[in-house]
Protein backbone atom coordinates (compact mmCIF):
# COMPACT_ATOMS: atom_id res chain seq x y z
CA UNK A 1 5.96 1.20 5.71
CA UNK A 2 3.13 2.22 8.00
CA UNK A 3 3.78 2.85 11.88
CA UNK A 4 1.16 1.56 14.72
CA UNK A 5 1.93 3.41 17.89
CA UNK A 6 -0.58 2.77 21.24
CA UNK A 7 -0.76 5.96 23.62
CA UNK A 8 -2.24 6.07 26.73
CA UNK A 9 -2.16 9.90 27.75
CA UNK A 10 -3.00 13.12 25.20
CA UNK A 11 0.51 13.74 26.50
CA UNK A 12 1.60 10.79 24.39
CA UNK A 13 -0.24 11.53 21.45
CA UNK A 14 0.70 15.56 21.82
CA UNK A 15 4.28 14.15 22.08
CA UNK A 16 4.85 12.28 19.13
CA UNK A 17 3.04 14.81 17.09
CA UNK A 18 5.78 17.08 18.24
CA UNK A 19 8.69 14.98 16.78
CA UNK A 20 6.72 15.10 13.99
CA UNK A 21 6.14 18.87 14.00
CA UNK A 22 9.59 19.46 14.34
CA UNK A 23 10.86 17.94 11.30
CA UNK A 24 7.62 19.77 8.89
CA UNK A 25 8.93 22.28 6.18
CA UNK A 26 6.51 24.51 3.90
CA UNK A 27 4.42 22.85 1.93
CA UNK A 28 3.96 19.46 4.29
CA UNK A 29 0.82 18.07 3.92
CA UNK A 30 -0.38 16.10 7.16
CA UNK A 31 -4.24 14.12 6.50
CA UNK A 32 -6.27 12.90 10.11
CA UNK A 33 -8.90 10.67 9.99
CA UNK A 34 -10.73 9.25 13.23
CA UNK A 35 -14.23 9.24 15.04
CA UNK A 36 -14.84 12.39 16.95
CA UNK A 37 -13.23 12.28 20.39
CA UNK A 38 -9.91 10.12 18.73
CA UNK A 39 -7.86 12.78 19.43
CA UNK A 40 -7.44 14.50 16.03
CA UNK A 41 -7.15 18.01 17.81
CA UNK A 42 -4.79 16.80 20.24
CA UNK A 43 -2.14 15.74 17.51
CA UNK A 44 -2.13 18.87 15.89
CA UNK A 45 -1.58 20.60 19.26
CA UNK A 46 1.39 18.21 19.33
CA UNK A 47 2.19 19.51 15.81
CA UNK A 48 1.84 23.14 16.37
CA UNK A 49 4.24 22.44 19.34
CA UNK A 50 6.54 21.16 16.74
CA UNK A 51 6.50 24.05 14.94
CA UNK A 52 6.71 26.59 17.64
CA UNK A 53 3.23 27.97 17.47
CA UNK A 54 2.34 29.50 20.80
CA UNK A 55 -1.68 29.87 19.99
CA UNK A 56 -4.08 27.53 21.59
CA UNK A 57 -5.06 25.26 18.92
CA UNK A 58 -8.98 24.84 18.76
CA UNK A 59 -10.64 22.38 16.50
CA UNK A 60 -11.70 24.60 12.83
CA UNK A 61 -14.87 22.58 12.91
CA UNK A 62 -16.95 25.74 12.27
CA UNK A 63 -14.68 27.59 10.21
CA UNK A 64 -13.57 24.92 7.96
CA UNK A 65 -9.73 26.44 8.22
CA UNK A 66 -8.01 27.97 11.23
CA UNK A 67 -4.94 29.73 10.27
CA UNK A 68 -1.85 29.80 13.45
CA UNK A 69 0.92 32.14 11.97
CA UNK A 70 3.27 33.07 14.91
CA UNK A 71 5.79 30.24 15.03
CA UNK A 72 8.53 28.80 12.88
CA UNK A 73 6.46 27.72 9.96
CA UNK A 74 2.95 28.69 9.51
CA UNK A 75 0.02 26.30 10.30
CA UNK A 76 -3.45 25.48 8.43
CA UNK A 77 -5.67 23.42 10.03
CA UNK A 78 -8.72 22.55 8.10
CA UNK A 79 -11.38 20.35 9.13
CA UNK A 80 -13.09 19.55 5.63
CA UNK A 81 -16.19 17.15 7.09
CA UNK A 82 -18.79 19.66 5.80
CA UNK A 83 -16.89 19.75 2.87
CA UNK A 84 -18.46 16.25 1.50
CA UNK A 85 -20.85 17.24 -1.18
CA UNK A 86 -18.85 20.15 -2.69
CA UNK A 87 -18.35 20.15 -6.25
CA UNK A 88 -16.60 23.92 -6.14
CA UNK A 89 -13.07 24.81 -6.42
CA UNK A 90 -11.99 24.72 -2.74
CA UNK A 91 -8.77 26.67 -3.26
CA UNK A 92 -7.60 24.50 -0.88
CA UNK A 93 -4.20 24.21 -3.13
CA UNK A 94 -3.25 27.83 -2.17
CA UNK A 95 -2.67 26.05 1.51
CA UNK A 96 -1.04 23.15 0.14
CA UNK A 97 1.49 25.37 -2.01
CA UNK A 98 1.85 27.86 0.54
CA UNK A 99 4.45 29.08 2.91
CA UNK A 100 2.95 26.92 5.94
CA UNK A 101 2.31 23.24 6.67
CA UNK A 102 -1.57 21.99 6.05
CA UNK A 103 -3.46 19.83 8.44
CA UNK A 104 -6.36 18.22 7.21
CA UNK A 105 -8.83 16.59 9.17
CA UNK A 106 -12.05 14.22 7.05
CA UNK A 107 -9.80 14.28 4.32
CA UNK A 108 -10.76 11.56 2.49
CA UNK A 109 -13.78 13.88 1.66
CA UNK A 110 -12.01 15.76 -0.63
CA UNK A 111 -9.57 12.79 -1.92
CA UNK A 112 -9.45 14.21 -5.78
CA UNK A 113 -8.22 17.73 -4.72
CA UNK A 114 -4.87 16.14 -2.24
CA UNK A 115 -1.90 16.30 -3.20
CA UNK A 116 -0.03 13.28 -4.53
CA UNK A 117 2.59 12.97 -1.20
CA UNK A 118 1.57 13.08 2.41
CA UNK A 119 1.70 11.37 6.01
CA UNK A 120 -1.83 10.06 6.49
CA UNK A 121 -2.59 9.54 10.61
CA UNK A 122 -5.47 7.57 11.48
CA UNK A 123 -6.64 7.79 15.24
CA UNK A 124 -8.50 5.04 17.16
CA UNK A 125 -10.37 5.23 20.30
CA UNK A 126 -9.18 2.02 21.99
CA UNK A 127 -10.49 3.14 25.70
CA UNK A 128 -10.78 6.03 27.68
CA UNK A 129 -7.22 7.25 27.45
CA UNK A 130 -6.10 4.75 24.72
CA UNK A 131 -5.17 5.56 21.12
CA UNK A 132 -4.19 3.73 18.33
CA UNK A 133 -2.33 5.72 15.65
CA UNK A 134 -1.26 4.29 12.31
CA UNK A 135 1.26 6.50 10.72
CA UNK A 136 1.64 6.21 6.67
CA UNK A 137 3.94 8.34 5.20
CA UNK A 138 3.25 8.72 1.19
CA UNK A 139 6.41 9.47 -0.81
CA UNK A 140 10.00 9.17 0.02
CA UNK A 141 9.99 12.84 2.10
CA UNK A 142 7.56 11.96 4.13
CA UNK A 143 9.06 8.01 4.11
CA UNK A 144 12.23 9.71 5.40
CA UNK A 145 10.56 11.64 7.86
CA UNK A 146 8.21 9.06 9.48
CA UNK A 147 12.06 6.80 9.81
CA UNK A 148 13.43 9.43 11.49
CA UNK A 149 10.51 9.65 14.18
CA UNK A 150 9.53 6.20 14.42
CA UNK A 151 13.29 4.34 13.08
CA UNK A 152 13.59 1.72 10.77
C-alpha cells in the first residue's frame, strides 16, 4: 500500500520524516526521488531528527556520500545523480549492510545494485510551499513501518 501525504511547510515534511526516523534500525534502506528544490534534503533532516543526529544535514551532492555518526543509529546520505553512467563496483553495499541507516537520493540510477526491501519517497513540487509525498514501503518491515506512521 503506498501513502500520499500533501505538506504545506518544510516543517511538515521535516515532521513526518521524523516519525519515520524514529522507527529506522541498522541496515534501513530509505530511496528519494524528486526534481531539485522537492525537498529531498529537508526529509532527511526530518530523518536525522529521527534518529537523534545533532549535525546539520547538507545535501552530499558533491561528495556523493555524507556520513552523520553522532546519534542513535548512524546515517549515510548519498546522493548518487552523478552516479548514472557507472559501470564500477560502487561498494555502496558496505552502507546498505552496515551499522547505520542509508539514504539514497537519484536512486533509480543505480536500480541493479539496491537492495531487494526499502521505503521508496517520491517528492513533488506542487507550489511554493506544497509537497506531495508518496510513501511505498517494499517488504513487510518496511510495510509494518510505513502502518505504524501513516495507519492502516
Amino acid at each position: 500500500m503506498n501513502y500520499k501525504i500533501k505538506t504545506d511547510s518544510e516543517e511538515q515534511t521535516r515532521a513526518i520524516a521524523r516519525k519515520i526516523g524514529e522507527r529506522l534500525v541498522a541496515r534501513d534502506v530509505i530511496l528519494l526521488e524528486g526534481d531539485l528544490g522537492a525537498g529531498k534534503t529537508t526529509f532527511t533532516k526530518g530523518l536525522a531528527e529521527g534518529l537523534e543526529i545533532p549535525q546539520m544535514v547538507k545535501s552530499p551532492t558533491f561528495t556523493i556520500v555524507r556520513e552523520y555518526t553522532k546519534g542513535r543509529l548512524p546515517l549515510y546520505h548519498m546522493d548518487v545523480y552523478r552516479l548514472e553512467d557507472a559501470d564500477d563496483d560502487l561498494g555502496l553495499e558496505e552502507y546498505f549492510q552496515g551499522s547505520g541507516v542509508s539514504v539514497v537520493e537519484w536512486a533509480h540510477f543505480i536500480a541493479a545494485d539496491l537492495p531487494k526491501e526499502y521505503i521508496r519517497v517520491t517528492l513533488k513540487h506542487v507550489a511554493e510551499h506544497v509537497r506531495e509525498m508518496e510513501v511505498e514501503p517494499v517488504g513487510e518491515r518496511y510495510e509494518t513501518l510505513c502502518s505504524e506512521v501513516f495507519g492502516k
